[in-house]
C-alpha atoms as a PDB file:
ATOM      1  CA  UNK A   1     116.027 116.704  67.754  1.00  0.00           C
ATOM      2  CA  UNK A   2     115.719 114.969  71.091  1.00  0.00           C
ATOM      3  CA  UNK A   3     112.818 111.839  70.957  1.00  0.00           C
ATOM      4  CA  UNK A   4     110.391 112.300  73.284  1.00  0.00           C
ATOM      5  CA  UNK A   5     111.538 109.012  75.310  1.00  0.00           C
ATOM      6  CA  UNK A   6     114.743 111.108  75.956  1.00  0.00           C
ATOM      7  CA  UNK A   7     112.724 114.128  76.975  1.00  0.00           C
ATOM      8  CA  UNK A   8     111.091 111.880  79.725  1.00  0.00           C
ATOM      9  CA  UNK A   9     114.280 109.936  80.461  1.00  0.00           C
ATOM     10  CA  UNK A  10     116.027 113.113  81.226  1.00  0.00           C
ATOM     11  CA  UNK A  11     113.086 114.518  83.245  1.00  0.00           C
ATOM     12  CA  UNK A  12     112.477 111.288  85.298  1.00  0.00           C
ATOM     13  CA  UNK A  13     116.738 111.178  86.005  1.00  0.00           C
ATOM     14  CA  UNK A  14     117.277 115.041  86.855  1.00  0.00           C
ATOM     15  CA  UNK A  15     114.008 116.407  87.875  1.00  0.00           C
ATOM     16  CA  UNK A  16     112.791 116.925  91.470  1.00  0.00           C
ATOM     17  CA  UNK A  17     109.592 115.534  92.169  1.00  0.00           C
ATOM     18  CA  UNK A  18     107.632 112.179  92.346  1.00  0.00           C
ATOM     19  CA  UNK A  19     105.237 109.674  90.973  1.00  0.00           C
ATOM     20  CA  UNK A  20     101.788 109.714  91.070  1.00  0.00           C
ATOM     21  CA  UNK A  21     100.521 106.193  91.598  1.00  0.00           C
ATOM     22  CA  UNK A  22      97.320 106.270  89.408  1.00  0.00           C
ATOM     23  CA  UNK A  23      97.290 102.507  88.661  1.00  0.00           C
ATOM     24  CA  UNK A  24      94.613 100.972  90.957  1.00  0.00           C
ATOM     25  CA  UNK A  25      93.164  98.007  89.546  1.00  0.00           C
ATOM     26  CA  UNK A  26      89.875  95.825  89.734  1.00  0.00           C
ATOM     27  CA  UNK A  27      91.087  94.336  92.922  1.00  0.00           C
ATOM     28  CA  UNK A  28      91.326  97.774  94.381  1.00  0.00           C
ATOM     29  CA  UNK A  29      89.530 100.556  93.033  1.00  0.00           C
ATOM     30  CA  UNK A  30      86.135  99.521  94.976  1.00  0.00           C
ATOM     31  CA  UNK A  31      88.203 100.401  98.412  1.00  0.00           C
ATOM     32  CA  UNK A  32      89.590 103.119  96.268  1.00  0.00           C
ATOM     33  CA  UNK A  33      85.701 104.527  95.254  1.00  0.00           C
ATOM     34  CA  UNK A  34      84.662 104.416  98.990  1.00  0.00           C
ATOM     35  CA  UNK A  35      87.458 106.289 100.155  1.00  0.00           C
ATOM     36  CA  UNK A  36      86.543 108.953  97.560  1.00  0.00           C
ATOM     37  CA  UNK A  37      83.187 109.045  98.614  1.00  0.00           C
ATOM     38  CA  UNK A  38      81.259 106.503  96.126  1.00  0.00           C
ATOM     39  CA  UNK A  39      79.719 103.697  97.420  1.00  0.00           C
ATOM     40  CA  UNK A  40      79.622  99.859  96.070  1.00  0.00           C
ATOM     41  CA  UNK A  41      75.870 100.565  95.416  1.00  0.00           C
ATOM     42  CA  UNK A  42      76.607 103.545  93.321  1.00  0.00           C
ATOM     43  CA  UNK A  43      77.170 101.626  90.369  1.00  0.00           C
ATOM     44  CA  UNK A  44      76.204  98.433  89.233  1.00  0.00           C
ATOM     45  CA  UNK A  45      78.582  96.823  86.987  1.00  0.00           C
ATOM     46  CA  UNK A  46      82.362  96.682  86.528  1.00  0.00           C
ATOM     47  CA  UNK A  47      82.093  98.716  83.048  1.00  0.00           C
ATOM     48  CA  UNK A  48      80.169 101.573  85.412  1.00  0.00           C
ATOM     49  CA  UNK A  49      82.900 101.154  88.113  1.00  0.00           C
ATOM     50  CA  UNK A  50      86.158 101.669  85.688  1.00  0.00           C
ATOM     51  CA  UNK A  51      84.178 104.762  84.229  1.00  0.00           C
ATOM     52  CA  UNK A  52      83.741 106.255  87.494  1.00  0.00           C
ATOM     53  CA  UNK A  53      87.063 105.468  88.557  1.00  0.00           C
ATOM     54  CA  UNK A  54      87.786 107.106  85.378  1.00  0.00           C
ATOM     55  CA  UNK A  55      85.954 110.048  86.093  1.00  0.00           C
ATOM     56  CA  UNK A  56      87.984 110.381  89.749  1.00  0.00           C
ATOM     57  CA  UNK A  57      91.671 109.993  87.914  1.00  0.00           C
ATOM     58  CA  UNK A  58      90.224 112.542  85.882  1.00  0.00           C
ATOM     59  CA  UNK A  59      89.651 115.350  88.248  1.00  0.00           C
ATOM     60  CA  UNK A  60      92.610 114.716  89.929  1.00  0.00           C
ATOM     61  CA  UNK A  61      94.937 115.026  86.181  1.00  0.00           C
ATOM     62  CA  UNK A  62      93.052 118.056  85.291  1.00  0.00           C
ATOM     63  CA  UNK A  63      93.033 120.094  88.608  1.00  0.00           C
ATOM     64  CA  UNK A  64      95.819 123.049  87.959  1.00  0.00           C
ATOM     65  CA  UNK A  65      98.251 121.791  90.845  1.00  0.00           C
ATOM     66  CA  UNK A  66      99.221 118.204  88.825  1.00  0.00           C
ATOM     67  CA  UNK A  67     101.482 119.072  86.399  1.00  0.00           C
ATOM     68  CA  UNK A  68     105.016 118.738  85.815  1.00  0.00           C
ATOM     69  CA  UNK A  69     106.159 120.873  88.273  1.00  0.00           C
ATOM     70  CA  UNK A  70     106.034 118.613  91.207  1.00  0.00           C
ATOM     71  CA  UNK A  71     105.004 115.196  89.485  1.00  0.00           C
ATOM     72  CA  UNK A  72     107.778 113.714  87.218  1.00  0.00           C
ATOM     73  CA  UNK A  73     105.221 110.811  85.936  1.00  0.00           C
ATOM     74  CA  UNK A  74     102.403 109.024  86.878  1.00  0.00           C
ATOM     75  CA  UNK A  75     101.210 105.178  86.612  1.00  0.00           C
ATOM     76  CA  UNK A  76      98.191 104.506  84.788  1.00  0.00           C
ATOM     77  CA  UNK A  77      95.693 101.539  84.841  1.00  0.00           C
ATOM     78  CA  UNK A  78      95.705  99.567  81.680  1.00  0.00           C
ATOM     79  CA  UNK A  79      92.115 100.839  81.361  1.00  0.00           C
ATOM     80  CA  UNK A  80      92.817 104.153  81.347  1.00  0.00           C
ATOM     81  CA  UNK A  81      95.051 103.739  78.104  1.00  0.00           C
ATOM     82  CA  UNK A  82      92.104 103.140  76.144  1.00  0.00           C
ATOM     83  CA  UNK A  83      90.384 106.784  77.558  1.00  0.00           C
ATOM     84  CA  UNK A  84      90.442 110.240  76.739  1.00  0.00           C
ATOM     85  CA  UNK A  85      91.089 113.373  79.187  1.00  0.00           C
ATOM     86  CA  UNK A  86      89.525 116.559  77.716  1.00  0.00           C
ATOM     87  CA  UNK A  87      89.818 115.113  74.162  1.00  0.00           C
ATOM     88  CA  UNK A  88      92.886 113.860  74.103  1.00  0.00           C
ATOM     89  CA  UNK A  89      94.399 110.228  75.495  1.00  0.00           C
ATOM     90  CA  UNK A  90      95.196 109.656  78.695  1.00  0.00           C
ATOM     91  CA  UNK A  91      98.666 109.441  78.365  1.00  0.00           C
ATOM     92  CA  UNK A  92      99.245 111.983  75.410  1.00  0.00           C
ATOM     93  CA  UNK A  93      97.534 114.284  77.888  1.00  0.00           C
ATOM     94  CA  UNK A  94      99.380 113.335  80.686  1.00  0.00           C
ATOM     95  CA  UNK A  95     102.557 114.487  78.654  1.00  0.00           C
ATOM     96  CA  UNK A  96     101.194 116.962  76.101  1.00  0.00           C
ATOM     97  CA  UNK A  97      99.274 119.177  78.278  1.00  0.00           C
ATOM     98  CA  UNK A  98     100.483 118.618  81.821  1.00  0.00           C
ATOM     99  CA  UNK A  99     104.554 117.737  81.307  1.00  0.00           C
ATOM    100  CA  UNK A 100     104.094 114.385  83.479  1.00  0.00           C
ATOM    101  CA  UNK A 101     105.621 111.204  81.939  1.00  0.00           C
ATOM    102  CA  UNK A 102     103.279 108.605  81.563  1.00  0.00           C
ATOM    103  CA  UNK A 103     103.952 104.996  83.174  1.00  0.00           C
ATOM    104  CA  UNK A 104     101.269 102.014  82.731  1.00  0.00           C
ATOM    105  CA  UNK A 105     100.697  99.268  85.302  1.00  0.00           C
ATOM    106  CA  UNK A 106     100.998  95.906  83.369  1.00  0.00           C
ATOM    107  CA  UNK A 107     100.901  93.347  85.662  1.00  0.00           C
ATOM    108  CA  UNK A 108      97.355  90.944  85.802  1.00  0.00           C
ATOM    109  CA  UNK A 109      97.247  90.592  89.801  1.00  0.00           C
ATOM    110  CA  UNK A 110      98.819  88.049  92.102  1.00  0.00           C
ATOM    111  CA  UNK A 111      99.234  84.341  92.829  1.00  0.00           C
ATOM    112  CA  UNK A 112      98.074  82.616  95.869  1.00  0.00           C
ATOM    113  CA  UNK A 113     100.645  82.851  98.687  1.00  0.00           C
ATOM    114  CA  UNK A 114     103.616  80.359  98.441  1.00  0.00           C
ATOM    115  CA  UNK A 115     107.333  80.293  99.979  1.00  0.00           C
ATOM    116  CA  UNK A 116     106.071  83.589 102.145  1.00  0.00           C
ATOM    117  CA  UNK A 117     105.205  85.330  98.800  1.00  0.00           C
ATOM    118  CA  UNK A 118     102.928  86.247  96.161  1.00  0.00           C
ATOM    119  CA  UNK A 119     104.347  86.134  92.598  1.00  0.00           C
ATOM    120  CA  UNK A 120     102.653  87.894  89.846  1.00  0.00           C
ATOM    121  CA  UNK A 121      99.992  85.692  87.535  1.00  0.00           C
ATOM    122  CA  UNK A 122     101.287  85.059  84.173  1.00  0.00           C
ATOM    123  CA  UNK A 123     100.312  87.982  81.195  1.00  0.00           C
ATOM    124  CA  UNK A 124      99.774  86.213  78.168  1.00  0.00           C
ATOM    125  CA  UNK A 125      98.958  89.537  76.643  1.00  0.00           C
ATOM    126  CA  UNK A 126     101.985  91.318  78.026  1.00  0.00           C
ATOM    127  CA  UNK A 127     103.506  92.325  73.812  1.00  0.00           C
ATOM    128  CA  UNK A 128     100.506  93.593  72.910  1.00  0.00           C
ATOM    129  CA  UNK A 129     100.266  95.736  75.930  1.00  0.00           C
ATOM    130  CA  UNK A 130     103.729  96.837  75.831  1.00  0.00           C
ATOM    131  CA  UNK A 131     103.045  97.469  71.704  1.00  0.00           C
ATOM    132  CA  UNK A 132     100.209  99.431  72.502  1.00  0.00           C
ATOM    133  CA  UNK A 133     102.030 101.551  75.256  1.00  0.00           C
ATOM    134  CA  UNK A 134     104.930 102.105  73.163  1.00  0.00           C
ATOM    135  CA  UNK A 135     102.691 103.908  70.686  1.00  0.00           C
ATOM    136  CA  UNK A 136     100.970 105.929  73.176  1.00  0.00           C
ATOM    137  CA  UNK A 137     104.390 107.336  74.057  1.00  0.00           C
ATOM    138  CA  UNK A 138     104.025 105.532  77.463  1.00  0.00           C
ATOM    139  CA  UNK A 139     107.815 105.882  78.893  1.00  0.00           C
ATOM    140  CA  UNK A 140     107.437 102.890  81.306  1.00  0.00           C
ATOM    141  CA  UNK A 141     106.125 100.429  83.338  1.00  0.00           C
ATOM    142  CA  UNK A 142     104.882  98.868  86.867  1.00  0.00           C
ATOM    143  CA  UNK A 143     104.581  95.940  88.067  1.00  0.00           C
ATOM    144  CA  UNK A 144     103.899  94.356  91.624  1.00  0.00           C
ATOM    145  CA  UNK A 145     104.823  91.397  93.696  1.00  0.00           C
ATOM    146  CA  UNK A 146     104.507  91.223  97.465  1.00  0.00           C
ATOM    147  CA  UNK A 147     106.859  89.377 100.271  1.00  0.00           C
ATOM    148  CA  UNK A 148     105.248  88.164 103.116  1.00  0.00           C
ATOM    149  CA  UNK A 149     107.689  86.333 105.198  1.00  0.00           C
ATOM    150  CA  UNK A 150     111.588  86.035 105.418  1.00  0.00           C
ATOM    151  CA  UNK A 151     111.643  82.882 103.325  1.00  0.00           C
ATOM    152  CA  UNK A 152     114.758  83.186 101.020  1.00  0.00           C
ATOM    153  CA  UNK A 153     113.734  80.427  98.606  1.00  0.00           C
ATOM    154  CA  UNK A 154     110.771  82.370  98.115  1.00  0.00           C
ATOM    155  CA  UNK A 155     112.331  85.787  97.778  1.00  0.00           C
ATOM    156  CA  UNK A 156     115.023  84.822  95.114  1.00  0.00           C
ATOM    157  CA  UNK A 157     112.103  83.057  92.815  1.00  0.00           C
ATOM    158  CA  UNK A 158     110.108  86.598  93.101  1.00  0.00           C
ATOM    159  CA  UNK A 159     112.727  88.921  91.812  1.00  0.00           C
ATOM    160  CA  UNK A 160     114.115  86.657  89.673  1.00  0.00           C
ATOM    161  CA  UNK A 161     110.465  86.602  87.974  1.00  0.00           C
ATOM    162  CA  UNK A 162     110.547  90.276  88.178  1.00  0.00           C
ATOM    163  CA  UNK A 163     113.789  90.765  86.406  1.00  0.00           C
ATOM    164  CA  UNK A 164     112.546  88.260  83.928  1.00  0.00           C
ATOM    165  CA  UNK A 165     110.056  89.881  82.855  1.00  0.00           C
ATOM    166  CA  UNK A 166     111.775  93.172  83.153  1.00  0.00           C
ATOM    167  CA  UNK A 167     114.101  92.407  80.586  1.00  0.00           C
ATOM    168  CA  UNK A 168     111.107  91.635  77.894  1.00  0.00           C
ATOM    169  CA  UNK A 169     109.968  95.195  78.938  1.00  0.00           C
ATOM    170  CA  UNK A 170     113.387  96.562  78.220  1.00  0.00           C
ATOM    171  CA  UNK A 171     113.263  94.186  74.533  1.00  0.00           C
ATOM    172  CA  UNK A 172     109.849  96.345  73.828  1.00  0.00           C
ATOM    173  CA  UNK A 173     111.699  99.612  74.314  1.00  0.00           C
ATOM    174  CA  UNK A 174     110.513 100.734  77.947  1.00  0.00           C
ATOM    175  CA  UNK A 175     111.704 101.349  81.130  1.00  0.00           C
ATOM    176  CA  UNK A 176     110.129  98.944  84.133  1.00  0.00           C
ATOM    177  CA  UNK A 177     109.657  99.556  87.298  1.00  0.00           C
ATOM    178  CA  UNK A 178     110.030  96.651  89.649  1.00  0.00           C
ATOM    179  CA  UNK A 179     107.788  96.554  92.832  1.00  0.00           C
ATOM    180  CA  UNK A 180     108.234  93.764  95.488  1.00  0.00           C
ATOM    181  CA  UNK A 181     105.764  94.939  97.979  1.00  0.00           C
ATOM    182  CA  UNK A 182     107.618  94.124 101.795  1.00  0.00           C
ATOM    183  CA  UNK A 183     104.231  94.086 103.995  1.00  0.00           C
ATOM    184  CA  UNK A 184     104.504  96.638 106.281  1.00  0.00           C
ATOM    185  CA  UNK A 185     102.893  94.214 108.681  1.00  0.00           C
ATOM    186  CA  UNK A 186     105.420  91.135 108.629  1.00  0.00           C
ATOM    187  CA  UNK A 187     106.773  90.252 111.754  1.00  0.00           C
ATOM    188  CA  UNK A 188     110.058  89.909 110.249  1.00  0.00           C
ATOM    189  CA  UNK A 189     110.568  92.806 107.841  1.00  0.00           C
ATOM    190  CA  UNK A 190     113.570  93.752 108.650  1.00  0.00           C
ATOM    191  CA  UNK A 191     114.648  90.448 107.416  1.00  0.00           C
ATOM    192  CA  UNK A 192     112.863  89.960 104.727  1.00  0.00           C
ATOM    193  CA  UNK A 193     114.470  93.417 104.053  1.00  0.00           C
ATOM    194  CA  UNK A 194     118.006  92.134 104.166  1.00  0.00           C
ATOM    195  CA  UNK A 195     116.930  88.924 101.706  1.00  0.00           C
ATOM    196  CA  UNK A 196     115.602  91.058  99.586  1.00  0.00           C
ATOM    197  CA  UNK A 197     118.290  93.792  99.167  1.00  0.00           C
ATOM    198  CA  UNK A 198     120.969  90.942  98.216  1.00  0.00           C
ATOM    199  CA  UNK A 199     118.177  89.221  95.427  1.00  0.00           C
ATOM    200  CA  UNK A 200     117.973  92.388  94.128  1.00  0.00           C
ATOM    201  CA  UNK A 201     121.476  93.748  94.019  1.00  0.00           C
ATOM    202  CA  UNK A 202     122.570  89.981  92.785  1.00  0.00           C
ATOM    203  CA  UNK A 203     119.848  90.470  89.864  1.00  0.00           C
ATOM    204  CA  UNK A 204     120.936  94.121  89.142  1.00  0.00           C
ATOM    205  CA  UNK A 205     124.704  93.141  88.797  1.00  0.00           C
ATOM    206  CA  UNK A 206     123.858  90.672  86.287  1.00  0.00           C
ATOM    207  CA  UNK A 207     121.990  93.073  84.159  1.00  0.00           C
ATOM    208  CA  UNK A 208     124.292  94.766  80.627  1.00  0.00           C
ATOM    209  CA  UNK A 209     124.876  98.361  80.537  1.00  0.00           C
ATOM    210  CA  UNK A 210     121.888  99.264  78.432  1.00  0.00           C
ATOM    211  CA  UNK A 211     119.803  97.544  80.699  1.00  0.00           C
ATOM    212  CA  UNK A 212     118.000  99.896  83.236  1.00  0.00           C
ATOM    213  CA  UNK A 213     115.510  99.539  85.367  1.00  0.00           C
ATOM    214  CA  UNK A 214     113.441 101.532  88.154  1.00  0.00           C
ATOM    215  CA  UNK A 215     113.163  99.929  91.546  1.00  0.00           C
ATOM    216  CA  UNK A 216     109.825 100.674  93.512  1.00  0.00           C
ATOM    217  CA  UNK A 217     110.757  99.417  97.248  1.00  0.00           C
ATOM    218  CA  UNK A 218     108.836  99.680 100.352  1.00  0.00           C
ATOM    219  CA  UNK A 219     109.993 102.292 103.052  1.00  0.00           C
ATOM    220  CA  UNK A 220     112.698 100.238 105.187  1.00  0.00           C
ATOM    221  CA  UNK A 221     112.660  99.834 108.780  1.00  0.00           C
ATOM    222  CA  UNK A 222     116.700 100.224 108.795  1.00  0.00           C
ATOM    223  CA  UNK A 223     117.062 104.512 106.959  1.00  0.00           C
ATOM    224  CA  UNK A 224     118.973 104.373 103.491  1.00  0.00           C
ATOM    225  CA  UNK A 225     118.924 100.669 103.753  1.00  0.00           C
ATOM    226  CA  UNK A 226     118.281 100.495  99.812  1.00  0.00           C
ATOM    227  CA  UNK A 227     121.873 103.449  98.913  1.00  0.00           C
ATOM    228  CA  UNK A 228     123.561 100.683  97.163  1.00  0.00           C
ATOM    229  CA  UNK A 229     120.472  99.885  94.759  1.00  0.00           C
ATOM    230  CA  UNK A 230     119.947 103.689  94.391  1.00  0.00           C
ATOM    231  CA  UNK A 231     123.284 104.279  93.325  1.00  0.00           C
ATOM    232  CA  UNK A 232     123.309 101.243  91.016  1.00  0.00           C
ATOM    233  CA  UNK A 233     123.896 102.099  87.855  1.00  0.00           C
ATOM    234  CA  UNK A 234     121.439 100.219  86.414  1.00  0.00           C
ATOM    235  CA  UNK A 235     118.974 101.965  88.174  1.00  0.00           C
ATOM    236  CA  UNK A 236     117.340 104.993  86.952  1.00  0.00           C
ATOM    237  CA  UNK A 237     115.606 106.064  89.823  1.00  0.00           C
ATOM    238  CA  UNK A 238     114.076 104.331  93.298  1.00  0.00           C
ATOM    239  CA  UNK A 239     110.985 105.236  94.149  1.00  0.00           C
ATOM    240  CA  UNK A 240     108.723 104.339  97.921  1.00  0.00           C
ATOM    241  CA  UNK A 241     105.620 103.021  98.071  1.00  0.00           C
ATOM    242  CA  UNK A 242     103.248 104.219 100.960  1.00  0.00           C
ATOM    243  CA  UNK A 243     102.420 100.630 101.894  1.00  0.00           C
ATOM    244  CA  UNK A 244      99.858 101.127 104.008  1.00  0.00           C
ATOM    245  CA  UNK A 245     101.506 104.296 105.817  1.00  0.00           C
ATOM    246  CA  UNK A 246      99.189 107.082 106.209  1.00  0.00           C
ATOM    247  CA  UNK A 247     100.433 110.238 104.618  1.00  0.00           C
ATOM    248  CA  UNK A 248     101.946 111.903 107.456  1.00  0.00           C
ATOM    249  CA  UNK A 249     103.568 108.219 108.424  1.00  0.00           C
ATOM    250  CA  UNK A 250     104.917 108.042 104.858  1.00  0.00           C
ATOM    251  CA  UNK A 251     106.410 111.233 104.471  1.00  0.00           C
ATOM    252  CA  UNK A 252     108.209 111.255 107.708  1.00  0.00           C
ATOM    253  CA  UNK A 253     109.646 107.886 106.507  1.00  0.00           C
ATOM    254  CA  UNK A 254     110.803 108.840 103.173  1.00  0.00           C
ATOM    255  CA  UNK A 255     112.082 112.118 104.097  1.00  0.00           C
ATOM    256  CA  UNK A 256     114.793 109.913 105.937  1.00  0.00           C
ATOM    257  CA  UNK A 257     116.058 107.732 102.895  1.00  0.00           C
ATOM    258  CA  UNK A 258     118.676 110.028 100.950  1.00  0.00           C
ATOM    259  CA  UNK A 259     117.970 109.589  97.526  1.00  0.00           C
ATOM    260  CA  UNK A 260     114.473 107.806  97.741  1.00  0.00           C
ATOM    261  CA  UNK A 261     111.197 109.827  95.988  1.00  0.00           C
ATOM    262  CA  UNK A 262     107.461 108.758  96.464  1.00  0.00           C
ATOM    263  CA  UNK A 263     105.251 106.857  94.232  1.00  0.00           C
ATOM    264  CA  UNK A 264     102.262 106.817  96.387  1.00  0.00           C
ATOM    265  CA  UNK A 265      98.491 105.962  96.051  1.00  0.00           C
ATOM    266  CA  UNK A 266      96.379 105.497  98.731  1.00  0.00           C
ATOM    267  CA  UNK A 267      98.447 108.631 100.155  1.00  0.00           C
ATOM    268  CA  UNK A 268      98.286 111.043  97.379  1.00  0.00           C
ATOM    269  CA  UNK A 269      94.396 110.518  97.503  1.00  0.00           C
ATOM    270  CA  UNK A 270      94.027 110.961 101.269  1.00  0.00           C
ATOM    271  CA  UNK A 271      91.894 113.436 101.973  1.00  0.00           C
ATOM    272  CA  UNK A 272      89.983 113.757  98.449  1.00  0.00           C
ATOM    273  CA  UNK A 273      86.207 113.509  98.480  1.00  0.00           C
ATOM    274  CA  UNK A 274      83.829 113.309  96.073  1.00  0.00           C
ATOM    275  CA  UNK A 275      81.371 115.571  97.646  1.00  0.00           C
ATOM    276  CA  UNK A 276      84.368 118.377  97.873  1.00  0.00           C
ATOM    277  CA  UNK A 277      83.982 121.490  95.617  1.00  0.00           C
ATOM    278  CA  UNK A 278      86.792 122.361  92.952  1.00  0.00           C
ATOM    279  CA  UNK A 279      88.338 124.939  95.390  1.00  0.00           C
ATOM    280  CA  UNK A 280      88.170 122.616  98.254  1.00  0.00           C
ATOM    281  CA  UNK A 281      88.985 119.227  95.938  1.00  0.00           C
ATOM    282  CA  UNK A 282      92.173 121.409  94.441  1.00  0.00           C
ATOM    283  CA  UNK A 283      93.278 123.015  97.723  1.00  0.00           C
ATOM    284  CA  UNK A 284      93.512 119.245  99.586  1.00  0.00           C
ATOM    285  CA  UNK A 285      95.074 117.814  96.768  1.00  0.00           C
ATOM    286  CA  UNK A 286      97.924 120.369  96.291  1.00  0.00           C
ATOM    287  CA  UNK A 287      98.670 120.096  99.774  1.00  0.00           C
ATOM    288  CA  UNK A 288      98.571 117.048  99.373  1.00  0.00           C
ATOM    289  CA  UNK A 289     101.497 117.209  96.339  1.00  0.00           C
ATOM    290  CA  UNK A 290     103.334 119.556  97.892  1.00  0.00           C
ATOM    291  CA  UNK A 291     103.683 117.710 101.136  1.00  0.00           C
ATOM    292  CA  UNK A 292     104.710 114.331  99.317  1.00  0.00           C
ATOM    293  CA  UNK A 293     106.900 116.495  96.606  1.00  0.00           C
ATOM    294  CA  UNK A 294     108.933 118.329  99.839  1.00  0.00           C
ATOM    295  CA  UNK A 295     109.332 114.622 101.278  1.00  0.00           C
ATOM    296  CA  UNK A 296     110.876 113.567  98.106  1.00  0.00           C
ATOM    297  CA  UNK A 297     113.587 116.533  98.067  1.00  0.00           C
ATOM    298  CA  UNK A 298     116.099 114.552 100.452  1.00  0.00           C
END
């Protein structure tokens, strides 16, 4: 009988589709509450605020257009681990009822900026996590860095704490995704693009055969810049992160990188409104999917 990590493996390595970024944390899901329609005001203390945030992943798992169809997996909020969706938890419903692998963010924020980067603050409680995910039948995991400036001191340090802790995720029996955010803003990108392809590619050729990894890049400037990382094979899949892009911008963008599929956020959720009605709520986000899954076809 095939385990149910090698169900997801396979789905995540043949499957068309994407990955829903679900994963926003307490640094982000205020923005992400006002976008959707619910003010600062509207609650009053961080418990209230991860509930209602709650309540928004929620709707958007349940609505009859996410489901394994279009989404190959979707990254959860360490939060969200510990709650139930229509009975069951999170991630066992993810999987059980809507054939979408379940992922779970793991990273505890950033550093201050140093070297024209911001490396990820140290998770003390990173085994338990990955413990607790393992026996939720979590598949994987996320974690994010950002690059601000071509500095290549600073670059190398960042992925090489990436990879490091990749390789612990690996030890624990999951699959990591690793996400050095390029800001779409940098005056340089293109060459902080460039520094960052060779960290990575020098990192990836140093990795064994049974260790594999998912990349989570931001769209290039330069199209297919990232082909020999995709067909690494280390690398199970590599996956674009809206950055910033609007949805339209973000599409266009991917649809250009042969072999690249979305893991957006902020523009899988554009669009969605509190105040909308289930028809109206379900038609915006499955145009919404389908626009982002068609993107991810090329």
């Amino acid at each position: 009988m095939v385990s149910i990590f090698n169900q997801q493996w396979e789905k995540i390595a043949l499957s068309d589709g994407f990955i829903a970024a679900l994963d926003q944390s307490g640094g982000s899901t205020p923005k992400a509450l006002e976008i959707y329609g619910i003010h600062p005001s509207d609650y009053d203390s961080d418990s209230m605020m991860y509930e209602t945030v709650h309540k928004m992943r929620s709707r958007i798992v349940t609505s009859p257009c996410f489901n394994g169809e279009r989404i190959l997996a979707a990254i959860l909020f360490e939060d969200t681990l510990h709650r139930d969706i229509n009975g069951l938890n999170s991630a066992n419903y993810l999987w059980q009822e809507k054939n979408v692998v379940p992922l779970i963010k793991v990273d505890k924020g950033l550093l201050d900026e140093s070297d024209g980067v911001q490396l990820m603050k140290p998770m003390p409680e990173l085994n338990g996590l990955l413990t607790l995910a393992k026996n939720k039948q979590v598949f994987g995991t996320k974690m994010r860095s950002v690059i601000k400036a071509a500095n290549n001191e600073g670059i190398i340090q960042l992925v090489n704490q990436q990879f490091t802790v990749a390789k612990e995720i690996i030890a624990a029996g999951l699959v990591p995704i690793i996400e050095p955010e390029v800001d779409i803003h940098a005056d340089d990108k293109s060459d902080i693009e460039s520094l960052l392809r060779a960290a990575l590619l020098n990192e990836l050729n140093a990795l064994t055969a049974d260790q594999t990894v998912m990349l989570k890049l931001t769209l290039p400037n330069q199209t297919n810049f990232y082909q020999n990382c995709i067909s690494h094979s280390n690398v199970l899949r590599v996956v674009a992160l809206s950055g910033g892009y609007d949805r339209s911008e973000a599409n266009q963008k991917l649809t250009a990188n042969q072999g690249m599929i979305a893991s957006f956020s902020r523009a899988l959720t554009e669009g969605l409104r509190h105040q909308l009605n289930d028809v109206e709520f379900n038609q915006q986000l499955d145009n919404s999917i389908e626009a982002i899954f068609l993107a991810s076809q090329t």
